[in-house]
Protein backbone atom coordinates (compact mmCIF):
# COMPACT_ATOMS: atom_id res chain seq x y z
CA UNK A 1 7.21 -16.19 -36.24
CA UNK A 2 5.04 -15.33 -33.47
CA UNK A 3 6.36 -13.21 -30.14
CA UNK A 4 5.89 -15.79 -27.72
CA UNK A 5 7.88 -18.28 -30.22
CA UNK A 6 10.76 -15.38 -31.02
CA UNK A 7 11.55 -15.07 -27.41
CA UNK A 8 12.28 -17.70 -25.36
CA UNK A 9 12.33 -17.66 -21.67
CA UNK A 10 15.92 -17.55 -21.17
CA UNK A 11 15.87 -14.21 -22.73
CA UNK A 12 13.76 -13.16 -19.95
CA UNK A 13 16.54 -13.41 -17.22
CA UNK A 14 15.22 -17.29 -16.52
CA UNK A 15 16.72 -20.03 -17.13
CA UNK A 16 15.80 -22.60 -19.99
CA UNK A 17 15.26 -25.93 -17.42
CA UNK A 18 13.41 -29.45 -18.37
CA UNK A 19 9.87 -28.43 -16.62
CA UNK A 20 9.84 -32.17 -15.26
CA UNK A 21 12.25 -31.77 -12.80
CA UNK A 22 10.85 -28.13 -11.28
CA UNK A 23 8.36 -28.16 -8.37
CA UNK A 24 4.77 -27.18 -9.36
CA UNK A 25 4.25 -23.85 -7.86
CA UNK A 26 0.29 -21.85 -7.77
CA UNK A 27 0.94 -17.37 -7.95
CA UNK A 28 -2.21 -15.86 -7.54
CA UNK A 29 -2.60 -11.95 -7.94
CA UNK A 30 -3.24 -9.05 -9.43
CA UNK A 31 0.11 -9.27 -11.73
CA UNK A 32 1.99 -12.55 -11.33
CA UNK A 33 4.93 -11.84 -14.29
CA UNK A 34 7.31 -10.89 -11.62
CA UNK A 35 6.84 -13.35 -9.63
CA UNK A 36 6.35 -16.08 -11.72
CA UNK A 37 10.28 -15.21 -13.44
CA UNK A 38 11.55 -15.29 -9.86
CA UNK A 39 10.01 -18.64 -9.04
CA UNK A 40 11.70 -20.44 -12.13
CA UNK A 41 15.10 -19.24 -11.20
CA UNK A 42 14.55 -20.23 -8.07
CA UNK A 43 13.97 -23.99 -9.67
CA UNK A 44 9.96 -23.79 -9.70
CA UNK A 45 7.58 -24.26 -12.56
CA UNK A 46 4.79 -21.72 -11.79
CA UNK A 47 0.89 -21.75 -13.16
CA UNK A 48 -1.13 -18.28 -12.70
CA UNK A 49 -4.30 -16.95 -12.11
CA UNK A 50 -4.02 -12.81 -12.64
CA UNK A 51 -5.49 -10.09 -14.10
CA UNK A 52 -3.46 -9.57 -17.02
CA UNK A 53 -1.88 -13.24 -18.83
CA UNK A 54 0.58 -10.73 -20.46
CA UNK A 55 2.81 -11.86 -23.14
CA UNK A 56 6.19 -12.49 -21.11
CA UNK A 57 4.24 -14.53 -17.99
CA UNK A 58 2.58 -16.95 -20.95
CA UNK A 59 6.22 -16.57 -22.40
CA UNK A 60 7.28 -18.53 -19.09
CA UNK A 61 4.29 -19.96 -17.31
CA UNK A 62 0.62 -21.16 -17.93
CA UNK A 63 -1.48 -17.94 -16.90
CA UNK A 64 -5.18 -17.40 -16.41
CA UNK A 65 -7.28 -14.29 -16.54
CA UNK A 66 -9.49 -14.04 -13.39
CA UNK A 67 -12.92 -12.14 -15.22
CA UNK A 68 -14.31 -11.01 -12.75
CA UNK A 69 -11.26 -10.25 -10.51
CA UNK A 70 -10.51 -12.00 -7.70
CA UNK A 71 -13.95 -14.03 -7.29
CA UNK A 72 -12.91 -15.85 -9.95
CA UNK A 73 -9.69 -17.38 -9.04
CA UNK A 74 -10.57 -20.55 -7.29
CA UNK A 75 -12.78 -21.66 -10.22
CA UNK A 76 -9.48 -21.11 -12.69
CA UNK A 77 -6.74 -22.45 -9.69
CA UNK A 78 -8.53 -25.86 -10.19
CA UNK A 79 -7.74 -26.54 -13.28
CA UNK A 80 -4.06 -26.30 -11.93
CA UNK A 81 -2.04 -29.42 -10.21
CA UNK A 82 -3.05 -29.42 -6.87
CA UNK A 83 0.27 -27.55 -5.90
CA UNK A 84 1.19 -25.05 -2.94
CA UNK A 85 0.38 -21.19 -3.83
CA UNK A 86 1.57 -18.00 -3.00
CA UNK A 87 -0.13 -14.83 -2.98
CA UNK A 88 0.91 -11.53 -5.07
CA UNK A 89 -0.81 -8.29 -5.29
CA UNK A 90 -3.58 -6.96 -3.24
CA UNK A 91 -4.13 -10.51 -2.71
CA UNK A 92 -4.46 -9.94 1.10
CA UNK A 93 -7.36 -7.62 0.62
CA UNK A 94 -9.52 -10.59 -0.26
CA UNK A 95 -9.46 -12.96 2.63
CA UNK A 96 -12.28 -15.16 1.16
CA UNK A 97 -10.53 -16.02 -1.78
CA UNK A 98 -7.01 -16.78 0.19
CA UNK A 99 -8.91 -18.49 2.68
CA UNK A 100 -11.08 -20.72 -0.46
CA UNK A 101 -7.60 -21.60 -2.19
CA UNK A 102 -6.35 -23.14 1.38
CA UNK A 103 -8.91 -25.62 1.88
CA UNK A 104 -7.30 -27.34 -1.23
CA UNK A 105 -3.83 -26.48 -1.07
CA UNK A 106 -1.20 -25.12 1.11
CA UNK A 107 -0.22 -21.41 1.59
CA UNK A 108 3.82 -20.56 1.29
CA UNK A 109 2.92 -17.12 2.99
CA UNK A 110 1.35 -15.69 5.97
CA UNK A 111 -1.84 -16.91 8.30
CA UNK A 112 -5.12 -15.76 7.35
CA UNK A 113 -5.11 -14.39 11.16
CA UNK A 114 -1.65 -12.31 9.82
CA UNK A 115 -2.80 -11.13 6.34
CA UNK A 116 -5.96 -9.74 8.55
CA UNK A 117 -4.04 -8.38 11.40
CA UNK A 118 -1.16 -6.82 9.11
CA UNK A 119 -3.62 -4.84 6.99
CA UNK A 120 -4.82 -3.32 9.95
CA UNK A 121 -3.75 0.09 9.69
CA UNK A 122 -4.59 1.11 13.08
CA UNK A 123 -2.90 -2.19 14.48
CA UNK A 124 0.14 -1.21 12.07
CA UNK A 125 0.19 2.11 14.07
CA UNK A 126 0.13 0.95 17.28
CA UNK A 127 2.60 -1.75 16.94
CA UNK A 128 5.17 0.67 16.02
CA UNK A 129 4.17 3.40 19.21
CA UNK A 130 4.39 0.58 21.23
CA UNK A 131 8.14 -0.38 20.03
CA UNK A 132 9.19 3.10 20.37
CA UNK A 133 9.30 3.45 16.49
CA UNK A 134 8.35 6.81 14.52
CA UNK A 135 4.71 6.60 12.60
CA UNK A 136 2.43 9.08 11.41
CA UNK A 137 -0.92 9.23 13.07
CA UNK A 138 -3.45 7.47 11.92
CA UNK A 139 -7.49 7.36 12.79
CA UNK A 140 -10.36 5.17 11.59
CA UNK A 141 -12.92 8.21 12.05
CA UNK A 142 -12.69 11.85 10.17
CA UNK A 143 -14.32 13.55 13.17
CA UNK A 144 -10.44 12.39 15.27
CA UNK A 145 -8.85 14.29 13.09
CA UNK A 146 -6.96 18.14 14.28
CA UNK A 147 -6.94 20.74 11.72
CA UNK A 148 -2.95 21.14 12.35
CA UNK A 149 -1.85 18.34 9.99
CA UNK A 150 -2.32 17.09 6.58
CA UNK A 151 -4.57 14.01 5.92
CA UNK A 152 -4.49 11.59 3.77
CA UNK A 153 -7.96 9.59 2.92
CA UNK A 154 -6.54 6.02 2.23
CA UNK A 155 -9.05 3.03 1.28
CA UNK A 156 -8.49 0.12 3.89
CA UNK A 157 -8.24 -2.51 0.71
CA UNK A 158 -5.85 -0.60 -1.27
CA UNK A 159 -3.83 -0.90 -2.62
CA UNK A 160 -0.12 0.64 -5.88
CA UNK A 161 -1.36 3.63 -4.33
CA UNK A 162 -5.03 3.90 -5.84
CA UNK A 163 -7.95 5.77 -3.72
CA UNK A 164 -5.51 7.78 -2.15
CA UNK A 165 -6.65 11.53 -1.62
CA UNK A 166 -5.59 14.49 0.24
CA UNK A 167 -8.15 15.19 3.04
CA UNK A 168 -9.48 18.28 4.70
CA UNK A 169 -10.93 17.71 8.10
CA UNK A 170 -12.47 20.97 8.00
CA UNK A 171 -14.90 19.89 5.17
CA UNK A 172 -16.56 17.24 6.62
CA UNK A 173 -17.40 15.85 2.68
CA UNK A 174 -20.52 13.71 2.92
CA UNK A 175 -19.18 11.95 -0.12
CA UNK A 176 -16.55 10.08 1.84
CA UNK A 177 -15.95 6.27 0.38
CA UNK A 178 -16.58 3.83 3.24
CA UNK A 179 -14.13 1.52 4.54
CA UNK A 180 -11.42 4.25 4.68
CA UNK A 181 -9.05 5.77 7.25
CA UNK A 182 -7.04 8.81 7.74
CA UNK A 183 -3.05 8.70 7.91
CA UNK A 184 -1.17 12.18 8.60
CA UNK A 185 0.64 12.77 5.51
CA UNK A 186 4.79 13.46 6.06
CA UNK A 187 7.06 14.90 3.61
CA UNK A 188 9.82 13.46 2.26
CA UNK A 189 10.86 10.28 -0.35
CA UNK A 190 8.41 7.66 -0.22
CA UNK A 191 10.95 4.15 0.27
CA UNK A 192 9.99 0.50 0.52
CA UNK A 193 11.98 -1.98 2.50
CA UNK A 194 11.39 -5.81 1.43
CA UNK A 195 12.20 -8.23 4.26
CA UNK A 196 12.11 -12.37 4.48
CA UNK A 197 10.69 -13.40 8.38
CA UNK A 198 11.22 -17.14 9.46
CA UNK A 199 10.72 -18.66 13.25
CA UNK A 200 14.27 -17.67 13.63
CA UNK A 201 15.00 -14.53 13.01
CA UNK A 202 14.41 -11.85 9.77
CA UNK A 203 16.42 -10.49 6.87
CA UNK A 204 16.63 -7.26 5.41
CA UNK A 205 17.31 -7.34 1.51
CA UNK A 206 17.16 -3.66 0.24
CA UNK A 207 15.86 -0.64 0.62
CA UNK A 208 14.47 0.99 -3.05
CA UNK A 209 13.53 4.91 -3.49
CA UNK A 210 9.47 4.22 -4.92
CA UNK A 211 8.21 6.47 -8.31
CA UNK A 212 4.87 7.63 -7.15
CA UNK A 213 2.62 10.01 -9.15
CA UNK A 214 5.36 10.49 -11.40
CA UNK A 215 4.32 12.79 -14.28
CA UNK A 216 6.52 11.77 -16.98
CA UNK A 217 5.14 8.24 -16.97
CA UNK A 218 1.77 9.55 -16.66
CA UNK A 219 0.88 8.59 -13.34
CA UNK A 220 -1.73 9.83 -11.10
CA UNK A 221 -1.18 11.84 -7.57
CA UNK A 222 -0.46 8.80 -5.35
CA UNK A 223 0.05 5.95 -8.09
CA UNK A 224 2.78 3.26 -7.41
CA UNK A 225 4.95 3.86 -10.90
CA UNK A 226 8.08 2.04 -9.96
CA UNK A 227 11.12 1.46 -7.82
CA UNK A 228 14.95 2.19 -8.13
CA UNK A 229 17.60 0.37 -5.77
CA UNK A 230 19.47 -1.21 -4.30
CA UNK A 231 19.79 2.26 -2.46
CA UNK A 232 23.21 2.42 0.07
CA UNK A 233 22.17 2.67 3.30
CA UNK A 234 24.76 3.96 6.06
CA UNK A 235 25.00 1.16 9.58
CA UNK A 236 22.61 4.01 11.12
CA UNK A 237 19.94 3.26 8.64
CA UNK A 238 20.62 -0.58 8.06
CA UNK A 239 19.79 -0.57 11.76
CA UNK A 240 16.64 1.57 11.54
CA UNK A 241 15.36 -0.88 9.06
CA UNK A 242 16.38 -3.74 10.71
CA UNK A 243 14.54 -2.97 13.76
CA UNK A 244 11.48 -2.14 12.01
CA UNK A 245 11.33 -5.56 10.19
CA UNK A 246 12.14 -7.47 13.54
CA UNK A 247 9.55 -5.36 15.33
CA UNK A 248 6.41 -5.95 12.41
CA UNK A 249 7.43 -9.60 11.63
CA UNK A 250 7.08 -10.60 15.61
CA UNK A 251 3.78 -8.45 16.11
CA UNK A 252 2.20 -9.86 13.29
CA UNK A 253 4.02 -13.34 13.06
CA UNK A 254 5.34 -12.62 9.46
CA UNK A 255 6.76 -15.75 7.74
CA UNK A 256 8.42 -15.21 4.45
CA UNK A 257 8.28 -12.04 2.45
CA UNK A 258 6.79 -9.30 3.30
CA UNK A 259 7.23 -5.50 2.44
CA UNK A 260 7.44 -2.04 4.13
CA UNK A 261 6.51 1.03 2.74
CA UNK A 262 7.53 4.12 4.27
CA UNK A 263 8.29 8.10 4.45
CA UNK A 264 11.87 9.36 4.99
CA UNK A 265 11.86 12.56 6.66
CA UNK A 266 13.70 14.13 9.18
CA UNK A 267 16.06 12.10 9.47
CA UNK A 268 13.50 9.13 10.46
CA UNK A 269 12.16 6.03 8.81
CA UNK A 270 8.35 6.64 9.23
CA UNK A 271 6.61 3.07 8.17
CA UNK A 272 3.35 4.05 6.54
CA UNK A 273 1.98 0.27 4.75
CA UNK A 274 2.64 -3.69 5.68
CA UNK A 275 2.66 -5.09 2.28
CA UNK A 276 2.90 -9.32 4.06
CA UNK A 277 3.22 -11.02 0.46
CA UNK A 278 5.81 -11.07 -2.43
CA UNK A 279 5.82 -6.78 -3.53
CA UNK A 280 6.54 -5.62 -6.69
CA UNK A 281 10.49 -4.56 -5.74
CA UNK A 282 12.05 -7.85 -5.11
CA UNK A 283 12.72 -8.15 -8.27
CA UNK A 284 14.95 -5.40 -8.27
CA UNK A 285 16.86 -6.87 -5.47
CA UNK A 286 16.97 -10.58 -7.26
CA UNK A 287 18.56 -8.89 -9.70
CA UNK A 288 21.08 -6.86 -7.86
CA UNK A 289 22.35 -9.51 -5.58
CA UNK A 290 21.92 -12.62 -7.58
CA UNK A 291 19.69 -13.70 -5.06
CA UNK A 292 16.91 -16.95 -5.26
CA UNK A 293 13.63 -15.15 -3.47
CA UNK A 294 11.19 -17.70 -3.99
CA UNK A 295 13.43 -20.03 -2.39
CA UNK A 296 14.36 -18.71 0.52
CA UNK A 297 10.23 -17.66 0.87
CA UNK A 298 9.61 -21.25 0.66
CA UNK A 299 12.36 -22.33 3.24
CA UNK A 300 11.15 -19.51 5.75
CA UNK A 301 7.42 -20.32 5.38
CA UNK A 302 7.86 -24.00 6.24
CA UNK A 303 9.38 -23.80 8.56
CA UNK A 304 13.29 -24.01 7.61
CA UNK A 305 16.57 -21.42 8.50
CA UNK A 306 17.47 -18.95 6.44
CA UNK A 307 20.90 -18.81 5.62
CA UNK A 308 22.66 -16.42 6.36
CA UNK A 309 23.70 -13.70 3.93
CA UNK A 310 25.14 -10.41 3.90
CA UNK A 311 24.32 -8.34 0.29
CA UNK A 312 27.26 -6.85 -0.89
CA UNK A 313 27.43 -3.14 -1.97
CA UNK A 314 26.89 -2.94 -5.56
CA UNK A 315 27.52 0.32 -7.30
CA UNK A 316 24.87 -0.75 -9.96
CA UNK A 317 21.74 0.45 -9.97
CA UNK A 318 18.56 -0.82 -11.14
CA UNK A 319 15.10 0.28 -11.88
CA UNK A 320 11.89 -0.58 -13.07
CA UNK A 321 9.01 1.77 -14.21
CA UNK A 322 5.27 1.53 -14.48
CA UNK A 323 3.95 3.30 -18.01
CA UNK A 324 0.54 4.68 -17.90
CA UNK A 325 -2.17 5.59 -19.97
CA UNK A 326 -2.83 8.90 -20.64
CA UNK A 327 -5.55 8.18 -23.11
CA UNK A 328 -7.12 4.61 -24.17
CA UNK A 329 -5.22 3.32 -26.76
CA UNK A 330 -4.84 0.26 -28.62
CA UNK A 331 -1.65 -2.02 -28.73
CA UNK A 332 -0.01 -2.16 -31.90
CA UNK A 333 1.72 -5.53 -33.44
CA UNK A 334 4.69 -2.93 -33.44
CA UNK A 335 4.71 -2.74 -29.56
CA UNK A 336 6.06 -6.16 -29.51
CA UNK A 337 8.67 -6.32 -31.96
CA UNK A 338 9.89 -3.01 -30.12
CA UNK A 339 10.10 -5.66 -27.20
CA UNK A 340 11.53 -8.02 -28.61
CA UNK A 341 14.26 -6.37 -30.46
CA UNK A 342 15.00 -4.54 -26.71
CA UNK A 343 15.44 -8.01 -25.79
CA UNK A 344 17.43 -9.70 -28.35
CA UNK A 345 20.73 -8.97 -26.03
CA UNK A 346 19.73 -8.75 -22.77
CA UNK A 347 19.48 -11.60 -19.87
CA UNK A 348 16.92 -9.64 -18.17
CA UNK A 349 13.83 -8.02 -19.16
CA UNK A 350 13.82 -4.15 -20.86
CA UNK A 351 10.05 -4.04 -21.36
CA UNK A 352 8.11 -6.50 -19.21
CA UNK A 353 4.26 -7.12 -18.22
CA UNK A 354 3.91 -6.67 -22.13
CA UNK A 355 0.30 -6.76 -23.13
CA UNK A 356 -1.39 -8.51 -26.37
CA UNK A 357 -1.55 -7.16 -29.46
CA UNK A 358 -5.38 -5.68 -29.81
CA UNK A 359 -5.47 -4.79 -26.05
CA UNK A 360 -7.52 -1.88 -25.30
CA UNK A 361 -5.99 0.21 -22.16
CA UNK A 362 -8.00 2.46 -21.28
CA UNK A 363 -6.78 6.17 -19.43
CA UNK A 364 -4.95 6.22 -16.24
CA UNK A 365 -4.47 2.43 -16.52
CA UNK A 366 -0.79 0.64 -16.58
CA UNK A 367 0.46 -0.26 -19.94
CA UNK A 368 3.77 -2.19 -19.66
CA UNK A 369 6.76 -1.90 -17.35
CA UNK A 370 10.26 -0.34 -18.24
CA UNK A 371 13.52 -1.81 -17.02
CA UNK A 372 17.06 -0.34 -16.66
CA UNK A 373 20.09 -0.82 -15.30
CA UNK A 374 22.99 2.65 -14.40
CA UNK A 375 26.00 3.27 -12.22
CA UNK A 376 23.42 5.64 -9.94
CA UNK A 377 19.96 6.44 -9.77
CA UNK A 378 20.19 9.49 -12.68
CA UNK A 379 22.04 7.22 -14.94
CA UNK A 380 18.94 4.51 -14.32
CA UNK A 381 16.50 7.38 -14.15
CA UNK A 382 17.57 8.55 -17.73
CA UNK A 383 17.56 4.88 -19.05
CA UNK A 384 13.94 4.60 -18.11
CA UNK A 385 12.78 7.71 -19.62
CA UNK A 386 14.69 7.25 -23.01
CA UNK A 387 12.70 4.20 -22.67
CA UNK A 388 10.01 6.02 -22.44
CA UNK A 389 9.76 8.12 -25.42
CA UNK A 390 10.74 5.13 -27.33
CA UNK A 391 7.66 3.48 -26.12
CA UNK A 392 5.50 6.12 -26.66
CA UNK A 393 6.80 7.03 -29.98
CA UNK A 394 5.33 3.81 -31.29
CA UNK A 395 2.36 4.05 -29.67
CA UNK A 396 2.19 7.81 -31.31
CA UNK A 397 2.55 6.00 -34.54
CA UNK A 398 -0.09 3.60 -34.50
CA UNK A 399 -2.53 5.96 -33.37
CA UNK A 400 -1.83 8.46 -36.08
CA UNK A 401 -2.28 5.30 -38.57
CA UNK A 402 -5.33 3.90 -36.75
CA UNK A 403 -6.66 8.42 -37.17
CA UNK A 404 -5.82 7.82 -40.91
CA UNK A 405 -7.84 4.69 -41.67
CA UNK A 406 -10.15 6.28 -39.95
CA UNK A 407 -10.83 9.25 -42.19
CA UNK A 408 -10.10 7.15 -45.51
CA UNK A 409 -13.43 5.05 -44.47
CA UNK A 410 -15.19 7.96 -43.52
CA UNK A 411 -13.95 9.56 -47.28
CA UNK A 412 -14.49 5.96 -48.72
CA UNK A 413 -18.28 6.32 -47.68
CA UNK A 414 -19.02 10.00 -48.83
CA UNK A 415 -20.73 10.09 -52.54
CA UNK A 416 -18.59 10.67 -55.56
């Protein structure tokens, strides 16, 4: 028996529901898993156009590959019902597309005059200085820059971190990639807030702690590798985070969800990225607070309230972690049955974003994502690492077998 057929969707924290009766649903992005498992407990039946058509989003929704990536993803959307869409990542890099995809269907998300605006980093900035609200600097040109700070070269299209460099304003480095800026870099844990905006108001639900550049899952310097929350946040902070949603959903007219990425140091939320689309840690609030995203997204972007809900302090914690590459390798029939043994007693997903068998990753690229669940970050932190090896160990494996038939045809070829 086959993966796909051994694990059914229920076993991926969705579920089982007569497709007939759920509302047709378009996710477009650069990984649409997530989002696509949150839109069928939420009562949708999503189709996908992403990068990846891994085994657990074909395990719960028809996917499409977008080759090349994201010109292609009008061409594939059409062979979809002509159903409302919603955008995942770095989706609001490529206006054209988003823009293309609303002349035949309608957008649960944010204005093409929002996505535009909100990606502005220098609009971002300015928004916040004007609201009284802490934020590094930021500058469109290198020459701006004093030689007092750090810099950090960021590409204005980014976006899990990648492009990011440490900049020098004393080496004026003729190699510099266009369409960048330069944000002071601030010490301290990187955090992302996710928020839901509707005409009448906006709703914090949870602040995570983000894994970036973590070496242990092989990431590079800046690279988005995860997120670990609910984190408890005292009324001072609640507040703080409050009043930066309110603030960045009326400046840029945010309906739905929409994320905030940001610095904690001194004391002080510094807000350093608008992510205004579905971001990769709402599932890790979903799962925390029982909560319907994709629903309330819906409600907020046409129009409706939101209703009113307070998230209850958990003392669970939950986690999910982004494996990379640290060589191209090759995945192994015994990847999956790792995953779906992790899965055979678990609601939600252990490994998720699970690639086919045969897929060729090459180095510094993500492989698969780890989930875990801990009384406390440590408790989740050592989950996903145990993970980790386990993962690893198997990939170990195949590679010395794959090394092995490699020399026996070598041998098999020499003269007697």
């Amino acid at each position: 028996m086959g993966f796909l057929q051994a694990m059914p969707v229920a076993t991926l924290g969705v579920p089982l529901t007569i497709k007939h009766m759920r509302k047709p649903l378009l996710i477009v992005g650069a990984s649409a898993r997530a989002a696509a498992q949150c839109a069928i407990r939420a009562g949708f039946d999503p189709f996908c156009v992403d990068l990846f058509a891994d085994v657990d989003s074909r395990a719960c929704a028809e996917v499409l590959v977008a080759s090349p990536f994201p010109e292609q993803i009008p061409q594939l959307a059409a062979q979809f019902p002509t159903a409302p869409f919603m955008l995942t990542g770095a989706m609001e890099n490529h206006i054209p597309i988003v823009r293309h995809l609303m002349k035949q269907r309608t957008l649960y998300g944010n204005s093409i005059e929002s996505l535009t605006a909100a990606r502005d980093p220098i609009r971002l900035a300015q928004a916040l200085v004007d609201h009284g609200l802490p934020t590094p600097a930021v500058y469109s040109r290198a020459d701006a820059l004093c030689g007092d700070s750090l810099w950090l070269r960021k590409p204005r299209a980014g976006s899990g971190g990648h492009g990011i460099a440490f900049f020098n304003p004393h080496t004026r480095n003729k190699d510099v990639p266009r369409n960048s800026y330069y944000q002071q870099y601030i010490t301290g844990p990187s955090l992302s807030g996710v928020f839901i905006a509707a005409h009448d108001g906006v709703q914090l639900l949870g602040v995570s702690r983000q894994l970036v550049g973590v070496p242990w899952l092989g990431a590079g310097p800046f690279a988005y590798a995860g997120s670990i929350g609910p984190m408890s946040l005292d009324a001072a902070s609640q507040e703080n985070w409050l009043r930066i949603g309110e603030v960045l959903s009326q400046a840029f007219t945010l309906r739905g969800l929409f994320g905030v990425d940001a610095i904690f140091s001194q004391n002080a939320i510094y807000p350093v990225e608008l992510n205004p689309r579905f971001t990769a840690s709402v599932e890790i609030f979903e799962r925390a607070f029982s909560l319907k995203t994709i629903r309330d997204h819906v409600l907020a972007c046409c129009g409706g309230h939101l209703e009113s809900q307070t998230n209850s302090r958990t003392k669970d914690c939950y986690g999910k972690a982004v494996l990379f590459a640290r060589k191209e390798i090759v995945i192994p029939s015994a990847m999956l049955h790792l995953a779906a043994e992790l899965h055979a007693d678990e609601s939600w997903p252990v490994l998720a974003d699970i690639p086919h068998e045969g897929t060729t990753i090459r180095s510094g690229r993500p492989i698969l994502t780890l989930m875990a669940a801990g009384r406390g970050e440590s408790a989740v932190i050592d989950r996903l690492q145990q993970l980790t090896r386990r993962v690893q160990r198997v990939l170990r494996v195949n590679a010395s077998t794959e090394s092995a038939a490699r020399r026996l045809d070598r041998n098999s070829l020499q003269a007697p």
